[in-house]
C-alpha atoms as a PDB file:
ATOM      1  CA  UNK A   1      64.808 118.426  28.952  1.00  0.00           C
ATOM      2  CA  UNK A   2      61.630 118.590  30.838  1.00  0.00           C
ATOM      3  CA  UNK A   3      59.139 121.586  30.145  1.00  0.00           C
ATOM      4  CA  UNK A   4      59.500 124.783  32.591  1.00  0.00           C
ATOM      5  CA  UNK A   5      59.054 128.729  31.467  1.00  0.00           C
ATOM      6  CA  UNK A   6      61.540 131.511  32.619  1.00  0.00           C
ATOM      7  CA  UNK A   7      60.317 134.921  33.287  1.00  0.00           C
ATOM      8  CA  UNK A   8      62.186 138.272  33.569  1.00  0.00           C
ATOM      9  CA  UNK A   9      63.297 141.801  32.389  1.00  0.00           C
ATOM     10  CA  UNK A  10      65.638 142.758  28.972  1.00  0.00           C
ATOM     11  CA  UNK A  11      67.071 145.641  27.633  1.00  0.00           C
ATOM     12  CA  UNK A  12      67.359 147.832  31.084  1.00  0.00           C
ATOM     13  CA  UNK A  13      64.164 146.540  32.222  1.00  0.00           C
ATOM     14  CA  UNK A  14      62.351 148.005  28.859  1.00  0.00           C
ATOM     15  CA  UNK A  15      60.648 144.928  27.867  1.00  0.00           C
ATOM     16  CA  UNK A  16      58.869 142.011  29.806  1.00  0.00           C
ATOM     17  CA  UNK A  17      59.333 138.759  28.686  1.00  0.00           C
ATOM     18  CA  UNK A  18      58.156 134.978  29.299  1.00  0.00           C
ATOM     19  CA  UNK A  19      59.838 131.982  27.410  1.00  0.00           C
ATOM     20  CA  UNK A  20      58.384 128.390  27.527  1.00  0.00           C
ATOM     21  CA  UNK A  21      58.926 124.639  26.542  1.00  0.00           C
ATOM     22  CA  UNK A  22      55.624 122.532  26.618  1.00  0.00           C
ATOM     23  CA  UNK A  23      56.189 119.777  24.551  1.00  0.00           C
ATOM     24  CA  UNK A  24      55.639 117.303  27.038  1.00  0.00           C
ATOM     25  CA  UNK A  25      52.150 119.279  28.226  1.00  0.00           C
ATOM     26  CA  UNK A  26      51.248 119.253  25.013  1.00  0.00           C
ATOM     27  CA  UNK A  27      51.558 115.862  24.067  1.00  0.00           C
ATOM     28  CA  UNK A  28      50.167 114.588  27.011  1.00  0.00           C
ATOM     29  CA  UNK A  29      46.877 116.657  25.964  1.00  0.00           C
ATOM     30  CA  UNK A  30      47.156 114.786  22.742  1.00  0.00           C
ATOM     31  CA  UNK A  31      47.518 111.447  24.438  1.00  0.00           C
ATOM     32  CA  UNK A  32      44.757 112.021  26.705  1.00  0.00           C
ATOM     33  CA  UNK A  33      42.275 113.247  24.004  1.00  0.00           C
ATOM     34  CA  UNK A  34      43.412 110.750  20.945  1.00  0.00           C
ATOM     35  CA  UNK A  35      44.306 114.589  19.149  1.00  0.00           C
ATOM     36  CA  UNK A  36      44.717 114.227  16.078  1.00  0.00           C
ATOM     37  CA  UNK A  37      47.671 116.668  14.099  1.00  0.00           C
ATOM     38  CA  UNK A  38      45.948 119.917  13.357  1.00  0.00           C
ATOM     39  CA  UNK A  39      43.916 120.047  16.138  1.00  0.00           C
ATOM     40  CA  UNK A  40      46.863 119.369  18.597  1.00  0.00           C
ATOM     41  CA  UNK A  41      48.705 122.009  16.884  1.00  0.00           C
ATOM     42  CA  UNK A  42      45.476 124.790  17.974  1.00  0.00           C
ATOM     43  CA  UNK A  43      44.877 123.064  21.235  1.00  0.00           C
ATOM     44  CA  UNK A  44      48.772 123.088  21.809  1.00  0.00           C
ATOM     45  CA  UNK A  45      49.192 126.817  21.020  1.00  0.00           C
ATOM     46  CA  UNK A  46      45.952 127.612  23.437  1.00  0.00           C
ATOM     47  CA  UNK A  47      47.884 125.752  26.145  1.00  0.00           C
ATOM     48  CA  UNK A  48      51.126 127.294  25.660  1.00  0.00           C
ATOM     49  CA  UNK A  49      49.754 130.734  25.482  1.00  0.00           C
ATOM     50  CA  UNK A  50      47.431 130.276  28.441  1.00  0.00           C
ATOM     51  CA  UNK A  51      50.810 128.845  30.979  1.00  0.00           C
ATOM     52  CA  UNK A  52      52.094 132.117  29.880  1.00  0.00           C
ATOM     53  CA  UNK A  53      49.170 134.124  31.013  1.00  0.00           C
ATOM     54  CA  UNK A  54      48.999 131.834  33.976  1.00  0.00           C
ATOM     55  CA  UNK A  55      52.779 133.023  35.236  1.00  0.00           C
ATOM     56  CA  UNK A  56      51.760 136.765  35.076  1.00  0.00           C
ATOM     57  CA  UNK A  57      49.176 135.787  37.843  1.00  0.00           C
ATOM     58  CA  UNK A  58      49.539 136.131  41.594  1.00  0.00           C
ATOM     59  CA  UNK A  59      49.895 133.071  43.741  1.00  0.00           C
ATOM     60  CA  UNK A  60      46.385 131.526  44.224  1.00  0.00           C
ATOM     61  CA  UNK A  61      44.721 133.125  40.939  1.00  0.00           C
ATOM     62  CA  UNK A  62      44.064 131.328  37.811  1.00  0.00           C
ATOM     63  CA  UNK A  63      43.365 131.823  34.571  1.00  0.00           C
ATOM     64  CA  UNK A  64      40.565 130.280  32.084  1.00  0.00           C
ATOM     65  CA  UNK A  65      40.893 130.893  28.494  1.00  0.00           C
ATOM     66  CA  UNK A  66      38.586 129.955  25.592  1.00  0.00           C
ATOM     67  CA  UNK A  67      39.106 130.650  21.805  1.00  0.00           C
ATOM     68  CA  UNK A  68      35.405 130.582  20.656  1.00  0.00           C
ATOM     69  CA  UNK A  69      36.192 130.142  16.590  1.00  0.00           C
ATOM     70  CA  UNK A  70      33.502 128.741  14.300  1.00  0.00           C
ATOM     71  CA  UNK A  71      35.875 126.176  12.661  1.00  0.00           C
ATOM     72  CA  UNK A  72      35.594 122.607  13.121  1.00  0.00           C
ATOM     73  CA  UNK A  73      37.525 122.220  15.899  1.00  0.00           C
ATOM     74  CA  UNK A  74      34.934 124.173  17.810  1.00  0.00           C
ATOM     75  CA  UNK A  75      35.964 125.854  21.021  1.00  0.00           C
ATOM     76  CA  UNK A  76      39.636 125.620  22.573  1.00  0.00           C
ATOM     77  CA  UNK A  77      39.524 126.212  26.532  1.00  0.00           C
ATOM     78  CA  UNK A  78      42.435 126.282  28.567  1.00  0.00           C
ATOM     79  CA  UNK A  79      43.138 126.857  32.324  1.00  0.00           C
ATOM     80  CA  UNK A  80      46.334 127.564  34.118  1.00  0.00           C
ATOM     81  CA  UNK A  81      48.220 129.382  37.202  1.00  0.00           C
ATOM     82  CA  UNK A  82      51.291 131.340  38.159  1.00  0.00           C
ATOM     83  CA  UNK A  83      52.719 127.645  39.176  1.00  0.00           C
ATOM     84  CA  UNK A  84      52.557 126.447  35.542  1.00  0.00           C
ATOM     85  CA  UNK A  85      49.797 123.885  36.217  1.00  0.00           C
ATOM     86  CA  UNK A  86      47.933 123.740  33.081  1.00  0.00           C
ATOM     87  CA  UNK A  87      45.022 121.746  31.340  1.00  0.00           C
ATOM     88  CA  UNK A  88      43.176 122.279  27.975  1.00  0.00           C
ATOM     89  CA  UNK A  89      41.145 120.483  25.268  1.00  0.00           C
ATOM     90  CA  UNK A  90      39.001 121.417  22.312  1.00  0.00           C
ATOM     91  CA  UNK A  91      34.976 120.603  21.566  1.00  0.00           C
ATOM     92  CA  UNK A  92      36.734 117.857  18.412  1.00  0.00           C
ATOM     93  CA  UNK A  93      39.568 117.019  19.436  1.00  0.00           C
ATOM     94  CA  UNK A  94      39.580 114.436  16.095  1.00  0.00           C
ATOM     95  CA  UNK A  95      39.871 116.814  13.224  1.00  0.00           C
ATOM     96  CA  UNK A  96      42.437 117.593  10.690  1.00  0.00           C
ATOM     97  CA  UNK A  97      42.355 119.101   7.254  1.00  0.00           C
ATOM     98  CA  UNK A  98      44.792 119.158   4.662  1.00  0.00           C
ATOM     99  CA  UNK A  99      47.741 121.615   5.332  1.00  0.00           C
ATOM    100  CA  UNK A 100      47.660 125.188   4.022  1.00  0.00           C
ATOM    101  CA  UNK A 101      49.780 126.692   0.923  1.00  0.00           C
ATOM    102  CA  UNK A 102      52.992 126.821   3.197  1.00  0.00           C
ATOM    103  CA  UNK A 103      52.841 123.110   3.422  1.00  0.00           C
ATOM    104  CA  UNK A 104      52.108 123.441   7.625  1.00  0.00           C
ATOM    105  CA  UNK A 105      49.574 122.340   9.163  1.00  0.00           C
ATOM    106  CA  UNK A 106      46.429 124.199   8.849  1.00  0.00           C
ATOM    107  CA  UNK A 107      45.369 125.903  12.620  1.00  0.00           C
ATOM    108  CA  UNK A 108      43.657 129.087  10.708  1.00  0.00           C
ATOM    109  CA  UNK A 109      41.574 126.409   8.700  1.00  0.00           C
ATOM    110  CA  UNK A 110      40.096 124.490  11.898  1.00  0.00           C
ATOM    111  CA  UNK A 111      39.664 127.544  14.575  1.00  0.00           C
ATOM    112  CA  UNK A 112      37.987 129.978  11.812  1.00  0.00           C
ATOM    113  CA  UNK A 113      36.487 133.324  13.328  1.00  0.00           C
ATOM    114  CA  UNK A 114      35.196 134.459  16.753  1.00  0.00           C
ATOM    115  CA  UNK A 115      36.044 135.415  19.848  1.00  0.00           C
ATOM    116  CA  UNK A 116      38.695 134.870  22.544  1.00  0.00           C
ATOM    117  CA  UNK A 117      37.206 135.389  26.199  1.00  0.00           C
ATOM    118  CA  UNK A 118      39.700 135.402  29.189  1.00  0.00           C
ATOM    119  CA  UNK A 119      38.491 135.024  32.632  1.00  0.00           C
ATOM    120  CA  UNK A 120      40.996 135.481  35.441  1.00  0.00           C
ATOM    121  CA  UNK A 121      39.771 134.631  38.929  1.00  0.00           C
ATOM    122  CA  UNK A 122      41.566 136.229  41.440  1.00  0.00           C
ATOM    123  CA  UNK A 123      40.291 134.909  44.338  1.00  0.00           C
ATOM    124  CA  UNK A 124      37.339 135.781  46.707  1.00  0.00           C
ATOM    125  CA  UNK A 125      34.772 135.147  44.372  1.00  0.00           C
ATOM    126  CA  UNK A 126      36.341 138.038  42.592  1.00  0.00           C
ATOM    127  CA  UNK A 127      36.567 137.392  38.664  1.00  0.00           C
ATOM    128  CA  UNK A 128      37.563 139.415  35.691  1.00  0.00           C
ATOM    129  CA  UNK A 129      36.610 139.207  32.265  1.00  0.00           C
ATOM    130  CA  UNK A 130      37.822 140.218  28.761  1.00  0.00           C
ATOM    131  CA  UNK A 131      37.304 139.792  24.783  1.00  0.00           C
ATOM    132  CA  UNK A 132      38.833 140.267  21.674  1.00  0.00           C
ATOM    133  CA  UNK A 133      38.111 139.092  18.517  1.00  0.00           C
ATOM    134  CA  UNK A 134      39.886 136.367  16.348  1.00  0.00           C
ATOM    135  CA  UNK A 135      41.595 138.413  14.291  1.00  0.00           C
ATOM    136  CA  UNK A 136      43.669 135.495  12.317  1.00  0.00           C
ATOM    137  CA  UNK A 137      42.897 132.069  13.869  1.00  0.00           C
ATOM    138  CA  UNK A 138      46.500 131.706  13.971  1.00  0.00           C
ATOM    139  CA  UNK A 139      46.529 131.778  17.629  1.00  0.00           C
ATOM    140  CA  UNK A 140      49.625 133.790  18.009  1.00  0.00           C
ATOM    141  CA  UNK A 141      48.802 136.916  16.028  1.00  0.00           C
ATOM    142  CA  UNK A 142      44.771 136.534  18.187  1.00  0.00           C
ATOM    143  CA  UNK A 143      46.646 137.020  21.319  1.00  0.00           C
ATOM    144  CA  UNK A 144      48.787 139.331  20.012  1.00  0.00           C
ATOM    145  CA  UNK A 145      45.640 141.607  18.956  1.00  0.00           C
ATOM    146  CA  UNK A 146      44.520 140.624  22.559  1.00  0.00           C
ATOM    147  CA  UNK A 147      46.625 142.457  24.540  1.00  0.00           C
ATOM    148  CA  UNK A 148      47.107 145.193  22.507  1.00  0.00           C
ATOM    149  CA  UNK A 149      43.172 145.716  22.735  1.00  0.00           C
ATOM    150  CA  UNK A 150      42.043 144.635  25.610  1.00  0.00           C
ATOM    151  CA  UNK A 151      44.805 145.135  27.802  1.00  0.00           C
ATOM    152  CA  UNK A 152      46.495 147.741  26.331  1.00  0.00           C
ATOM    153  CA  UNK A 153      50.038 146.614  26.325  1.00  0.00           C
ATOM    154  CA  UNK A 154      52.085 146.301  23.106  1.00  0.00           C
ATOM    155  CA  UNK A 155      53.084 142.594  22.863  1.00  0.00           C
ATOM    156  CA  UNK A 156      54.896 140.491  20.534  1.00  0.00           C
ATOM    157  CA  UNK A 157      54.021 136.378  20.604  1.00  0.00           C
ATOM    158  CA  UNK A 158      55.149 133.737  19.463  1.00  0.00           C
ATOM    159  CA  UNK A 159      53.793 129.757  19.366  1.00  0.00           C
ATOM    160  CA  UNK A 160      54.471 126.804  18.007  1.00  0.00           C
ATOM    161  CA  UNK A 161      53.700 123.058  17.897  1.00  0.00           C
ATOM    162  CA  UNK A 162      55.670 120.295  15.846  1.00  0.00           C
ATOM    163  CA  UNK A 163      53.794 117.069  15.528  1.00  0.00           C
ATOM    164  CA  UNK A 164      55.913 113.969  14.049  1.00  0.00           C
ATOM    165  CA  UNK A 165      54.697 111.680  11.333  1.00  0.00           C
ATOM    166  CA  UNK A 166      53.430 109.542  14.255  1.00  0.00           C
ATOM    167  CA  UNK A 167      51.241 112.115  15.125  1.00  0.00           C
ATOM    168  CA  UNK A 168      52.886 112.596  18.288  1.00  0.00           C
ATOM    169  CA  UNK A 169      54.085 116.118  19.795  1.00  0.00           C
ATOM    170  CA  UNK A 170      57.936 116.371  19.212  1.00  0.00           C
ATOM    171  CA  UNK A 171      58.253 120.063  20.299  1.00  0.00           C
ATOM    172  CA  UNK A 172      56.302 123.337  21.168  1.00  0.00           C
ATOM    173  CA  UNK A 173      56.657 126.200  23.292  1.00  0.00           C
ATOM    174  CA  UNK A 174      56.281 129.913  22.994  1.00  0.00           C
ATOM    175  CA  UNK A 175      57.453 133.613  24.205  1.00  0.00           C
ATOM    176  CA  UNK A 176      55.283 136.540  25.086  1.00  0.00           C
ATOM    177  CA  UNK A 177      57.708 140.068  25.079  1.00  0.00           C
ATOM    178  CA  UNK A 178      55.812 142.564  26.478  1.00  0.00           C
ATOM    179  CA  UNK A 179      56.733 146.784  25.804  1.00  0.00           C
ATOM    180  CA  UNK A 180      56.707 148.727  29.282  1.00  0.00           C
ATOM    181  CA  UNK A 181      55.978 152.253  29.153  1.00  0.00           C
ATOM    182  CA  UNK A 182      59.601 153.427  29.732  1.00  0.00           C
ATOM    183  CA  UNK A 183      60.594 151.305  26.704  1.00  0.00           C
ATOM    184  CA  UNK A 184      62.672 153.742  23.926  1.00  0.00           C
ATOM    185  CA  UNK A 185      62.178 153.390  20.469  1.00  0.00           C
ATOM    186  CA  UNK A 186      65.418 152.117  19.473  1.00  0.00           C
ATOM    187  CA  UNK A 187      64.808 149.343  21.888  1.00  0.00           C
ATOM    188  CA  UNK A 188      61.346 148.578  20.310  1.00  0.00           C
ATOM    189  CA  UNK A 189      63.040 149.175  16.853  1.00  0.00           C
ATOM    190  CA  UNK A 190      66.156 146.564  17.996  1.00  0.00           C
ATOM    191  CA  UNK A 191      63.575 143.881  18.859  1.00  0.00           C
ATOM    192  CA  UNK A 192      61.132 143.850  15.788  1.00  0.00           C
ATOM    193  CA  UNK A 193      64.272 143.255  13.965  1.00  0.00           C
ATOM    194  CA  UNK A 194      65.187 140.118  15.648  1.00  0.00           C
ATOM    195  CA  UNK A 195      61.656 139.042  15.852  1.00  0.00           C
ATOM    196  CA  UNK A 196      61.387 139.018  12.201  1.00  0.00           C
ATOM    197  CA  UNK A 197      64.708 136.702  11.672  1.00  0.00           C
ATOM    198  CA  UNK A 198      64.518 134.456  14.345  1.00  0.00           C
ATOM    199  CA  UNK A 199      63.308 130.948  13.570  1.00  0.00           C
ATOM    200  CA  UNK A 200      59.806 129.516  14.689  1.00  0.00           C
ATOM    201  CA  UNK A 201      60.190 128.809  17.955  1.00  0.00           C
ATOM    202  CA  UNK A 202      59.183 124.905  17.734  1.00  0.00           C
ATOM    203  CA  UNK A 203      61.854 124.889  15.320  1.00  0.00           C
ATOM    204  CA  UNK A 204      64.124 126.429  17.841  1.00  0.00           C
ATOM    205  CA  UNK A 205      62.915 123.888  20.933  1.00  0.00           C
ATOM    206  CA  UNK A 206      62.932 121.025  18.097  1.00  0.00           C
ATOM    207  CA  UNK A 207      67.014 121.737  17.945  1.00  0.00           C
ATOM    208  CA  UNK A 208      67.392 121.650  21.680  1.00  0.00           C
ATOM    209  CA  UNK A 209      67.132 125.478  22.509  1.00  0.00           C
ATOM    210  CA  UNK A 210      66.183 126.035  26.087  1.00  0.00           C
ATOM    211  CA  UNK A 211      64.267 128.729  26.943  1.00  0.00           C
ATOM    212  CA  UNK A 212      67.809 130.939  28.356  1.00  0.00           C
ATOM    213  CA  UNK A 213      69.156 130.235  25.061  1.00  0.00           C
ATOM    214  CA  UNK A 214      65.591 131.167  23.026  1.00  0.00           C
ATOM    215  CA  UNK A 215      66.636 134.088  25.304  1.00  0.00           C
ATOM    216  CA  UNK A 216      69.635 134.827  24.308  1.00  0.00           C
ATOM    217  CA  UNK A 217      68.588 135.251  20.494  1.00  0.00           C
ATOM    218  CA  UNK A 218      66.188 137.400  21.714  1.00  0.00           C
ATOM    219  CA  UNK A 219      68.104 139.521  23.519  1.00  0.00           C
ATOM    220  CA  UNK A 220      71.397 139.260  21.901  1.00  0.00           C
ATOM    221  CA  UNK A 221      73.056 137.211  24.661  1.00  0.00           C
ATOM    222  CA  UNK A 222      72.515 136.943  28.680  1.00  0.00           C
ATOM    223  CA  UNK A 223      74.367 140.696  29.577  1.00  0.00           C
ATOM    224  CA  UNK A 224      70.770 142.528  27.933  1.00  0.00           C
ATOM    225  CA  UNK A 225      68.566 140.476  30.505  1.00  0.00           C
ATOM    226  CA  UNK A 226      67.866 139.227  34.028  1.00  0.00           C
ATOM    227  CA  UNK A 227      65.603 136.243  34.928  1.00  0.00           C
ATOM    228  CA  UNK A 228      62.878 137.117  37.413  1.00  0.00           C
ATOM    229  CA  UNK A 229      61.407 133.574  37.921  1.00  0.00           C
ATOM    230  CA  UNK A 230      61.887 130.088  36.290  1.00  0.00           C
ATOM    231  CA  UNK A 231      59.016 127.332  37.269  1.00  0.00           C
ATOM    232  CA  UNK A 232      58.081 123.938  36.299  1.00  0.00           C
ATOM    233  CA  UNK A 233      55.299 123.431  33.328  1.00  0.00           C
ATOM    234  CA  UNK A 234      52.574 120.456  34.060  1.00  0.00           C
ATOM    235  CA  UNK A 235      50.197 119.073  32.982  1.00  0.00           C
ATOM    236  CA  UNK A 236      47.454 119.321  36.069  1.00  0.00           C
ATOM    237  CA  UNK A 237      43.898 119.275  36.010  1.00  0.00           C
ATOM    238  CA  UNK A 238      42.257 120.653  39.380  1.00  0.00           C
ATOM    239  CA  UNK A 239      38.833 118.064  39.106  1.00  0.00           C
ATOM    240  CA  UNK A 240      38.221 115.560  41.836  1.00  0.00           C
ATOM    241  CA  UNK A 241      35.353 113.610  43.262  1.00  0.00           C
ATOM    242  CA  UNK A 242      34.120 116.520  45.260  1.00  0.00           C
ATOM    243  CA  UNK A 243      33.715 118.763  42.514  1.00  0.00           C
ATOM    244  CA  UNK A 244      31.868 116.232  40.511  1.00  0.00           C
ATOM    245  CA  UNK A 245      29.476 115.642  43.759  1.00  0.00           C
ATOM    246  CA  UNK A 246      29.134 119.628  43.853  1.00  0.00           C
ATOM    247  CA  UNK A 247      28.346 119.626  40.260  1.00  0.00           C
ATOM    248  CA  UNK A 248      25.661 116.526  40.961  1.00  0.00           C
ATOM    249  CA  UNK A 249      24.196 118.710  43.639  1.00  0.00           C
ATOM    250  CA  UNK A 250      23.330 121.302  41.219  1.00  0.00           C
ATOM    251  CA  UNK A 251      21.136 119.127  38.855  1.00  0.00           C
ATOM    252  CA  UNK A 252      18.329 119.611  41.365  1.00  0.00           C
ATOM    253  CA  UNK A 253      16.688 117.158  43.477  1.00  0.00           C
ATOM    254  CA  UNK A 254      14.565 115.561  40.252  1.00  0.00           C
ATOM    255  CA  UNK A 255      17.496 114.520  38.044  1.00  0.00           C
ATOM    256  CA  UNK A 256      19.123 113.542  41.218  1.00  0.00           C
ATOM    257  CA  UNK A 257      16.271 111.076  42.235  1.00  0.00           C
ATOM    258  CA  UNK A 258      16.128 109.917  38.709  1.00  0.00           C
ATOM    259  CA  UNK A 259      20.338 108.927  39.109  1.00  0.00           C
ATOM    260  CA  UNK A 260      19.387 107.333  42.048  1.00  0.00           C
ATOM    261  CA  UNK A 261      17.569 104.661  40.567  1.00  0.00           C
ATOM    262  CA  UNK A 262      20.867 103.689  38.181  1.00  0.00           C
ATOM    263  CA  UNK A 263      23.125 101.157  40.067  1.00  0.00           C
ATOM    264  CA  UNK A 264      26.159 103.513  39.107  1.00  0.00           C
ATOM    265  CA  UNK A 265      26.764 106.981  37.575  1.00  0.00           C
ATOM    266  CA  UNK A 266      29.760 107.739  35.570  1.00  0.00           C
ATOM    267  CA  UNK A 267      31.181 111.239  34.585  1.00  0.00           C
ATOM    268  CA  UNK A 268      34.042 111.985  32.763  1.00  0.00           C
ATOM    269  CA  UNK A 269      36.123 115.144  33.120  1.00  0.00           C
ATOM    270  CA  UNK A 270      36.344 116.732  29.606  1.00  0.00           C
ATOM    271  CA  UNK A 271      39.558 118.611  30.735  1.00  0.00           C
ATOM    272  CA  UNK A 272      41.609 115.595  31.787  1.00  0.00           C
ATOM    273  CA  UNK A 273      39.144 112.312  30.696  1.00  0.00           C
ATOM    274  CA  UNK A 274      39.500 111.178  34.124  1.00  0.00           C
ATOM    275  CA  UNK A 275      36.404 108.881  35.220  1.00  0.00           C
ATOM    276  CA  UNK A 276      34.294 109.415  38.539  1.00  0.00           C
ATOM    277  CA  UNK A 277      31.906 106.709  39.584  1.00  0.00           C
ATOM    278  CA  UNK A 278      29.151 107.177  41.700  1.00  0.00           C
ATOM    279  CA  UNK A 279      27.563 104.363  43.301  1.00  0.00           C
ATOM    280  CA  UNK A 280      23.693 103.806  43.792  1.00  0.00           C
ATOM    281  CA  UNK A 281      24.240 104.966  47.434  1.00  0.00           C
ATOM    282  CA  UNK A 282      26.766 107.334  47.203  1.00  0.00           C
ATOM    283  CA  UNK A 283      23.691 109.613  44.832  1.00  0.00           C
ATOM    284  CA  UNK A 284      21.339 108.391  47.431  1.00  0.00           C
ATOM    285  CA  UNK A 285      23.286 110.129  50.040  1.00  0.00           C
ATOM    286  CA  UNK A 286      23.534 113.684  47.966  1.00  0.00           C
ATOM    287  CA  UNK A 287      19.779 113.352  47.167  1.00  0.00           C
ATOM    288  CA  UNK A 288      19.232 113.161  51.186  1.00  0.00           C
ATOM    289  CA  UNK A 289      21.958 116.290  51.716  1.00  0.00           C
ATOM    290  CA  UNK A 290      19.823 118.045  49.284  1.00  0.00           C
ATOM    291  CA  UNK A 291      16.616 117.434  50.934  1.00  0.00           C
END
């Protein structure tokens, strides 16, 4: 089953909800960065989390995210859009510590305390900005806190990343239910109850759950709900050449000069670890743009 999210209304339209498989994103992250087990599990969460955010955007806005925490693992930054297209990595990708008194592996350990910052651009050089603190370093229970505080709408979450004894990414995924204003309190009431029996939710994608069916638990079956949207979940990064000559550009014309004299410049997107060479001539010929 190949990763997509499903968005949509429950409960006569009371609660907003977003349901998700990534375990495919996810462990291509890993792959790309050489992740090791913990710190896929934080970077994996960030990810899922972020698509999330990404499908509550408008077509052509996107969202950055970046979990400042003063753990080893440094910080987490993410990036998606409302078409599922998502990236992310952390500073140290290679760190893992031993697992915490539950016998799981240990995210709080590795992200520590901070800040999460959220930057949506919508477009026409228009951006918009927010912050909350780390309130657990759990991930879940952050973002939680984060909408509740900085965007003022009651939200349950839910993430989760199982990595194999091969260190690879067997399952993760996520929901985000969201209380509207109109929302009664024996709705709310219904749905913490559920919430608190329900199994994790990468132990729920582990068993072959698809997101309708993570839905259905939720919900207690498909009559309570109605799906708004359903979309594709990728791994995309949105660096090229260009960008990389843009970002060249901006050195100024001394560190340009000073390429120049290197037969070939290499840079290495830290989203993606894709490689851009630059050839002698190719600097040669921003250097002379710039002038």
């Amino acid at each position: 089953m190949k990763d997509y999210l499903i968005r949509g209304l429950a409960f006569n339209d009371e609660i907003r909800f977003f349901v998700t498989k990534t375990t495919d994103l996810v462990e291509e992250i890993r792959k790309r960065h050489n992740a090791y087990p913990t710190a896929i599990a934080a970077t994996g969460r960030v990810a899922t989390v972020t698509t999330m955010m990404g499908a509550m955007l408008k077509s052509g806005d996107r969202i950055d995210v970046a979990v400042r925490g003063d753990g080893p693992i440094g910080t987490i930054y993410a990036s998606s859009d409302e078409l599922g297209e998502t990236t992310a990595y952390a500073k140290n990708m290679q760190v893992h510590i031993p697992s915490n008194s539950q016998g799981k592996l240990d995210v709080k350990g590795v992200v520590g305390g901070g800040n999460i910052t959220v930057v949506r651009d919508l477009g026409l050089n228009e951006k918009y900005t927010t912050t909350s603190p780390i309130v657990s370093g759990e991930i879940a229970e952050d973002f939680t806190y984060y909408f509740a505080a900085s965007e003022q709408v009651p939200s349950a979450v839910s993430l989760g990343v199982l990595v194999d004894t091969d260190n690879s990414v067997i399952a993760a995924g996520g929901f985000i239910l969201q209380v509207l204003p109109q929302a009664t309190d024996a709705t709310i009431t219904k749905l913490e109850k559920v919430i608190s029996n329900i199994k994790p939710i990468s132990t729920l994608i582990h068993e072959g759950k698809t997101p309708e069916e993570i839905a259905d638990i939720l919900f207690e079956g498909e009559e309570n709900y109605r799906i708004l949207r359903k979309n594709d979940v990728v791994f995309k990064c949105t660096c090229s050449k260009e960008r990389y000559a843009d970002a060249l550009v901006t050195l100024g014309r001394e560190e340009l000069e000073s390429l120049s004299q290197e037969e070939s410049t290499e840079l290495v997107c830290a989203f993606c670890k894709e490689k851009y060479h630059f050839t002698k001539e190719e600097i040669t010929e921003l250097l002379e743009n710039l002038k």
